[in-house]
Protein backbone atom coordinates (compact mmCIF):
# COMPACT_ATOMS: atom_id res chain seq x y z
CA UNK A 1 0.00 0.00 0.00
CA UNK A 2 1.34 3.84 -0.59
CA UNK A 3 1.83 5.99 2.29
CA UNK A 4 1.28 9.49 2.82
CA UNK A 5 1.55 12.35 5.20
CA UNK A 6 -0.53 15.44 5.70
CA UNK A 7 -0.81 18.26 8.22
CA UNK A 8 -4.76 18.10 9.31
CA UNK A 9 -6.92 19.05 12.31
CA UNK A 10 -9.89 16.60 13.71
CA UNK A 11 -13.39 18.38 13.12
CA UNK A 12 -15.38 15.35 14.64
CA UNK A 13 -15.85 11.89 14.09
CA UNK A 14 -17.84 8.87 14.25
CA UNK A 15 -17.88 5.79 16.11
CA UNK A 16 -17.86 2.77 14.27
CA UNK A 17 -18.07 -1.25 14.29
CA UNK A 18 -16.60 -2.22 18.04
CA UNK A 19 -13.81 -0.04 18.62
CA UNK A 20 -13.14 1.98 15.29
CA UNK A 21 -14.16 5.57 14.31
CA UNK A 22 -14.21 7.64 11.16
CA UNK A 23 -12.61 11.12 11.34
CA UNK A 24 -13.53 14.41 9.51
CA UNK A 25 -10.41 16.19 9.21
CA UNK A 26 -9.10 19.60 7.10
CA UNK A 27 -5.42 19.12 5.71
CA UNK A 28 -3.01 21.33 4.55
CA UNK A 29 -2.12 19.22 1.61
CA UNK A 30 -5.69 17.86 0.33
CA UNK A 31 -8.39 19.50 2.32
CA UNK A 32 -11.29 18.14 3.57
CA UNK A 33 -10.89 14.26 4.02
CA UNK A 34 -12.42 11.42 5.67
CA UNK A 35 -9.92 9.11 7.43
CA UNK A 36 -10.51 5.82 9.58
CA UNK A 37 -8.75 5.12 12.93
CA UNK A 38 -8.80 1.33 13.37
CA UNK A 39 -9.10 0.32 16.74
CA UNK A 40 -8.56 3.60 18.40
CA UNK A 41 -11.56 3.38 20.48
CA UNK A 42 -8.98 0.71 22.52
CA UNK A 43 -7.98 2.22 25.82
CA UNK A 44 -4.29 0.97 24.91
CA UNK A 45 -4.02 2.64 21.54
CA UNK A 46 -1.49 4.12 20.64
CA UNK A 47 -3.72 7.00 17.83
CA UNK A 48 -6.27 7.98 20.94
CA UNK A 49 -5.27 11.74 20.84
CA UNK A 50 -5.66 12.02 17.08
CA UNK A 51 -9.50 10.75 17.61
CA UNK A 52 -10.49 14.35 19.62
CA UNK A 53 -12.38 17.37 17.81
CA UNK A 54 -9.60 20.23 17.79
CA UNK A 55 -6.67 17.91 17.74
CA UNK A 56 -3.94 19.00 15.26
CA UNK A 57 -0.87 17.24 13.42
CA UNK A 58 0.66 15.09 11.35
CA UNK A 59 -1.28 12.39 9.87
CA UNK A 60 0.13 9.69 8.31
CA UNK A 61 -2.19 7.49 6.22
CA UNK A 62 -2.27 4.20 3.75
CA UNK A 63 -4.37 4.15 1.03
CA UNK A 64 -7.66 2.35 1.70
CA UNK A 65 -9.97 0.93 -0.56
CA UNK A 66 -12.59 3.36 0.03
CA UNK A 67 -11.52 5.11 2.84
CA UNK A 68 -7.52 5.98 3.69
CA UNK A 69 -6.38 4.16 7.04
CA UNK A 70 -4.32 6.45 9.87
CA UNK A 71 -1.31 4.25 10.83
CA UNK A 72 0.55 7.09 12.60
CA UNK A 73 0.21 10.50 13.75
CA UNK A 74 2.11 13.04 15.71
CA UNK A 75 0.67 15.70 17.88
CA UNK A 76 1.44 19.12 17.45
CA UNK A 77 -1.47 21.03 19.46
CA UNK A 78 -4.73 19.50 20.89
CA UNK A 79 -5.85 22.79 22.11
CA UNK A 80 -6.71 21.07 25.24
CA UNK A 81 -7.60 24.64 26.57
CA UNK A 82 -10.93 24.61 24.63
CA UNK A 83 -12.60 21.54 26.40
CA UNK A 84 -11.99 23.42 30.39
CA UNK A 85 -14.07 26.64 28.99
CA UNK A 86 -17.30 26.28 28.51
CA UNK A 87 -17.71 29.41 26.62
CA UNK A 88 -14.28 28.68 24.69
CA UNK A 89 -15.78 25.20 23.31
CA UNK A 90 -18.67 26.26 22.11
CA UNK A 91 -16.97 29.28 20.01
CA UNK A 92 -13.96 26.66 18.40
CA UNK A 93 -16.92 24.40 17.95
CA UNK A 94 -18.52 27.11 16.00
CA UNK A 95 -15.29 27.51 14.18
CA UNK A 96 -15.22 24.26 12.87
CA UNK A 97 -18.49 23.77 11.89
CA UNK A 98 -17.90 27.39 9.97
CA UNK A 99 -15.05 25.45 8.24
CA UNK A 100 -16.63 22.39 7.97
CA UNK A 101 -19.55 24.01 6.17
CA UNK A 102 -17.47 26.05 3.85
CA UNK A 103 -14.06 23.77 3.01
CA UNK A 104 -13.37 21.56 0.48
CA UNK A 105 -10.42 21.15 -1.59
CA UNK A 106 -6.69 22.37 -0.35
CA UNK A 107 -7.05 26.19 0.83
CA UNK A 108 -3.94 26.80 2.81
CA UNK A 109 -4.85 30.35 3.57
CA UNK A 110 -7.90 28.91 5.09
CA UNK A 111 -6.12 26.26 7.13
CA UNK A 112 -3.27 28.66 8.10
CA UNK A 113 -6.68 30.74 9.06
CA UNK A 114 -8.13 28.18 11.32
CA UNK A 115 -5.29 27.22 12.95
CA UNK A 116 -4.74 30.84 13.69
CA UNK A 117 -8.55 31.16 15.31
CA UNK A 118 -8.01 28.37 17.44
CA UNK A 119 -4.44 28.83 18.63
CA UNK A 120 -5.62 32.91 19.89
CA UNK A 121 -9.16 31.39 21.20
CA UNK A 122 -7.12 28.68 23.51
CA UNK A 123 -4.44 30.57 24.60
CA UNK A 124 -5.52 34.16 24.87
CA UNK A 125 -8.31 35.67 27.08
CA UNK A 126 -10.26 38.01 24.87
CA UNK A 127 -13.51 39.01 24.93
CA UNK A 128 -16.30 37.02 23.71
CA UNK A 129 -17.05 37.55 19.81
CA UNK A 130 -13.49 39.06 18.93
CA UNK A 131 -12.35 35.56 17.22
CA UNK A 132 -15.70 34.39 15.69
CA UNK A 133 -16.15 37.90 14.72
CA UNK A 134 -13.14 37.89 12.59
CA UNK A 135 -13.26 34.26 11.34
CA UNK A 136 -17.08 34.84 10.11
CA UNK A 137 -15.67 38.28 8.33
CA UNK A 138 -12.66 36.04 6.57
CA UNK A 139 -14.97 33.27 5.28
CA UNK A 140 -17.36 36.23 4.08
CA UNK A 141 -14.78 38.26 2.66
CA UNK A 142 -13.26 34.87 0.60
CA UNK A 143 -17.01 34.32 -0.25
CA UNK A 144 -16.58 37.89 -2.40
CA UNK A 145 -18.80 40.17 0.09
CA UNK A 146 -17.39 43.41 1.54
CA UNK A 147 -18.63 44.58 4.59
CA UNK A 148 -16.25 47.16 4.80
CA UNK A 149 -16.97 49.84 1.85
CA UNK A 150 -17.25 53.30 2.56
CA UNK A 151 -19.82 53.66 -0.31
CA UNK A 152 -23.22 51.90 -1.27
CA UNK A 153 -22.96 49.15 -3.61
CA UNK A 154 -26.45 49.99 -5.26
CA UNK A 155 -26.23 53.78 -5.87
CA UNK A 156 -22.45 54.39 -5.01
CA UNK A 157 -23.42 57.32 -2.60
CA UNK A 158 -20.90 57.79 0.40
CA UNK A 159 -22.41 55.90 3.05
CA UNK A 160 -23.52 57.76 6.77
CA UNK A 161 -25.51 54.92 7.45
CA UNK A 162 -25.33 51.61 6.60
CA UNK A 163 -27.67 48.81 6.07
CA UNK A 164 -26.62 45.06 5.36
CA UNK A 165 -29.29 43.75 1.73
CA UNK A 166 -29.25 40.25 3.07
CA UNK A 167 -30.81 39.32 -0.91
CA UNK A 168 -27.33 40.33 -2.38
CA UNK A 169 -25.14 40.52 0.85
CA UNK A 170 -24.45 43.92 -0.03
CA UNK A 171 -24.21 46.84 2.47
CA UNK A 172 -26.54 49.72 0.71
CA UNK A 173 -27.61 53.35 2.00
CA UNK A 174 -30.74 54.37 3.49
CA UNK A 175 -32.59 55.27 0.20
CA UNK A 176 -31.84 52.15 -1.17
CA UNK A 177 -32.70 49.57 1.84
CA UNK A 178 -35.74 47.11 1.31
CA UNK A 179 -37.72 45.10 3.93
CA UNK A 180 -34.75 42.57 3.88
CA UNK A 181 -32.24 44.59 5.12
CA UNK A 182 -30.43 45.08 8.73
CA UNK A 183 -29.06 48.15 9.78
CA UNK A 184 -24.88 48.28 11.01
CA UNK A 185 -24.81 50.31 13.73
CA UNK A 186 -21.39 52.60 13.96
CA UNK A 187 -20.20 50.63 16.65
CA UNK A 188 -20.84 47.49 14.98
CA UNK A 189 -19.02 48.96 11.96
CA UNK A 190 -15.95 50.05 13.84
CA UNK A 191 -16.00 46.63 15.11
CA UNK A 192 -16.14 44.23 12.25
CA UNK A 193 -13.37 47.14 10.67
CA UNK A 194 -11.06 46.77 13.39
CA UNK A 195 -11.34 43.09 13.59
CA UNK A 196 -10.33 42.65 10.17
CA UNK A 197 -7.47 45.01 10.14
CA UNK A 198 -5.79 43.07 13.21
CA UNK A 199 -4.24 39.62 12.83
CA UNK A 200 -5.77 37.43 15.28
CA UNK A 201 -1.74 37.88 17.47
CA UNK A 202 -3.01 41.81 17.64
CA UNK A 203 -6.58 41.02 18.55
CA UNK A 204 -5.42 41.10 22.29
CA UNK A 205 -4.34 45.16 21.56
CA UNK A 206 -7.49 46.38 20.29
CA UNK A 207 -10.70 47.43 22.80
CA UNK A 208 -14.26 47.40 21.19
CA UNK A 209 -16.97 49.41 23.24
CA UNK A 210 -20.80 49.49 22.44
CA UNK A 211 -21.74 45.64 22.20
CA UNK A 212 -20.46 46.21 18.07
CA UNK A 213 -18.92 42.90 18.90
CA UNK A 214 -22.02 41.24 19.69
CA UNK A 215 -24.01 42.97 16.76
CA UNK A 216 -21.08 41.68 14.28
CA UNK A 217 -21.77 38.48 15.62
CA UNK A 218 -25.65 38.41 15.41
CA UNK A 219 -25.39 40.27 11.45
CA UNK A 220 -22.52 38.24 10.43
CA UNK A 221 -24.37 34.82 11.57
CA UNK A 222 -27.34 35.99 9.74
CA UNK A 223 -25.49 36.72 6.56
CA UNK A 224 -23.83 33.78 6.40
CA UNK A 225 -26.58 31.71 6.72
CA UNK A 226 -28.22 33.67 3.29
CA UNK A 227 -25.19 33.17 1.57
CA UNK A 228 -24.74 29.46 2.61
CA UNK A 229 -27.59 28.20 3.71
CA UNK A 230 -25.65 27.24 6.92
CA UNK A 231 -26.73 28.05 10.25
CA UNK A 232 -23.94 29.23 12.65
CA UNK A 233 -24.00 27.26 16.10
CA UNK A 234 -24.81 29.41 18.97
CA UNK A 235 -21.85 30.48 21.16
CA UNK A 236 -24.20 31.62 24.15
């Protein structure tokens, strides 16, 4: 059988037959994948760790007859952090399933992206909605929607207020908002701008005021689901 190697974190799983389990994992090299872990479900096994949602490394894998077959794997983070916060888990849980609703094929800036999320959500104490926030913006922004614009995307007038078209997942003026749209307030504007500008080792420098965090969250959520037809979990 040919080997391989890849660089992949553990987005959940399945148990399977007696002691077996089938893993959902994003890779550097190949994307989204579906791997099996024979016998892991074995107190003595050697591949336990690799089993757990949020565990990163290095696979290595045979080739399979339908599905490829982990026969080795070294840890490099199981942001074991995540699973002692409540409020943590359920935001990298949220993360993943963001990822797991929007990956496919090899994306390394998304992976690199990912990683990124989950390394500042375990080991830095920020306020709730700073990392999600700025995840949900990336994925949106990659999608080919700008929340950020300075001007309305129906009329090009220079925008004073701004209101999110959730048909188009445009951000229009006031004269050109319909009974689908959601209004940005300016601290939820200076919010989802800030976030974006910062890379997630800066997020711990910047202070957001006016719950814009939480209305980024709530608007973002929303818009993502329109675009996707994916519902964000709830991090509450």
């Amino acid at each position: 059988m040919s080997s391989y190697k890849i660089n992949a974190i553990v987005l959940g799983g399945t148990n399977v037959k007696e002691k077996d389990r089938l893993l959902r994992v994003f890779s550097l090299e190949q994307g989204k994948l579906t791997l099996s872990l024979k016998g892991v479900r074995q107190e003595k096994s050697k591949l336990k760790i690799a089993k757990e949602i949020f565990c990163f490394g290095q696979f290595i894998c045979e080739k399979g007859r339908e599905i490829d077959i982990v026969t080795g794997f070294d840890v490099i983070d199981n942001f074991s952090g995540l699973t002692k916060d409540i409020e943590k888990y359920y935001e990298g849980c949220a993360i993943l399933d963001l990822l797991n609703a929007v990956a496919s094929g090899a994306n390394p800036p998304l992976f690199i992206e990912v990683i990124s999320a989950l390394k500042t959500l375990c080991y830095e104490n920020l306020p709730k909605y700073y990392i999600i926030d700025k995840f949900l913006l990336s994925l949106i922004d990659a999608l080919g929607y700008n929340f950020l614009t300075e001007y309305c995307s129906s009329c090009q007038a220079r925008l004073t207020k701004r209101y999110l078209n959730l048909d188009i997942g445009e951000i229009v003026c006031p004269s050109c908002r319909n009974q689908n749209c959601v209004a940005i307030s300016e601290a939820c504007y200076s919010a989802m701008k800030l976030l974006s500008s910062s890379s997630y080792e800066k997020l711990s420098t910047i202070k957001l005021g006016g719950d814009g965090e939480k209305e980024a969250y709530n608007i973002l959520s929303k818009d993502f689901y329109y675009r996707t037809g994916h519902q964000v979990l709830s991090i509450i």
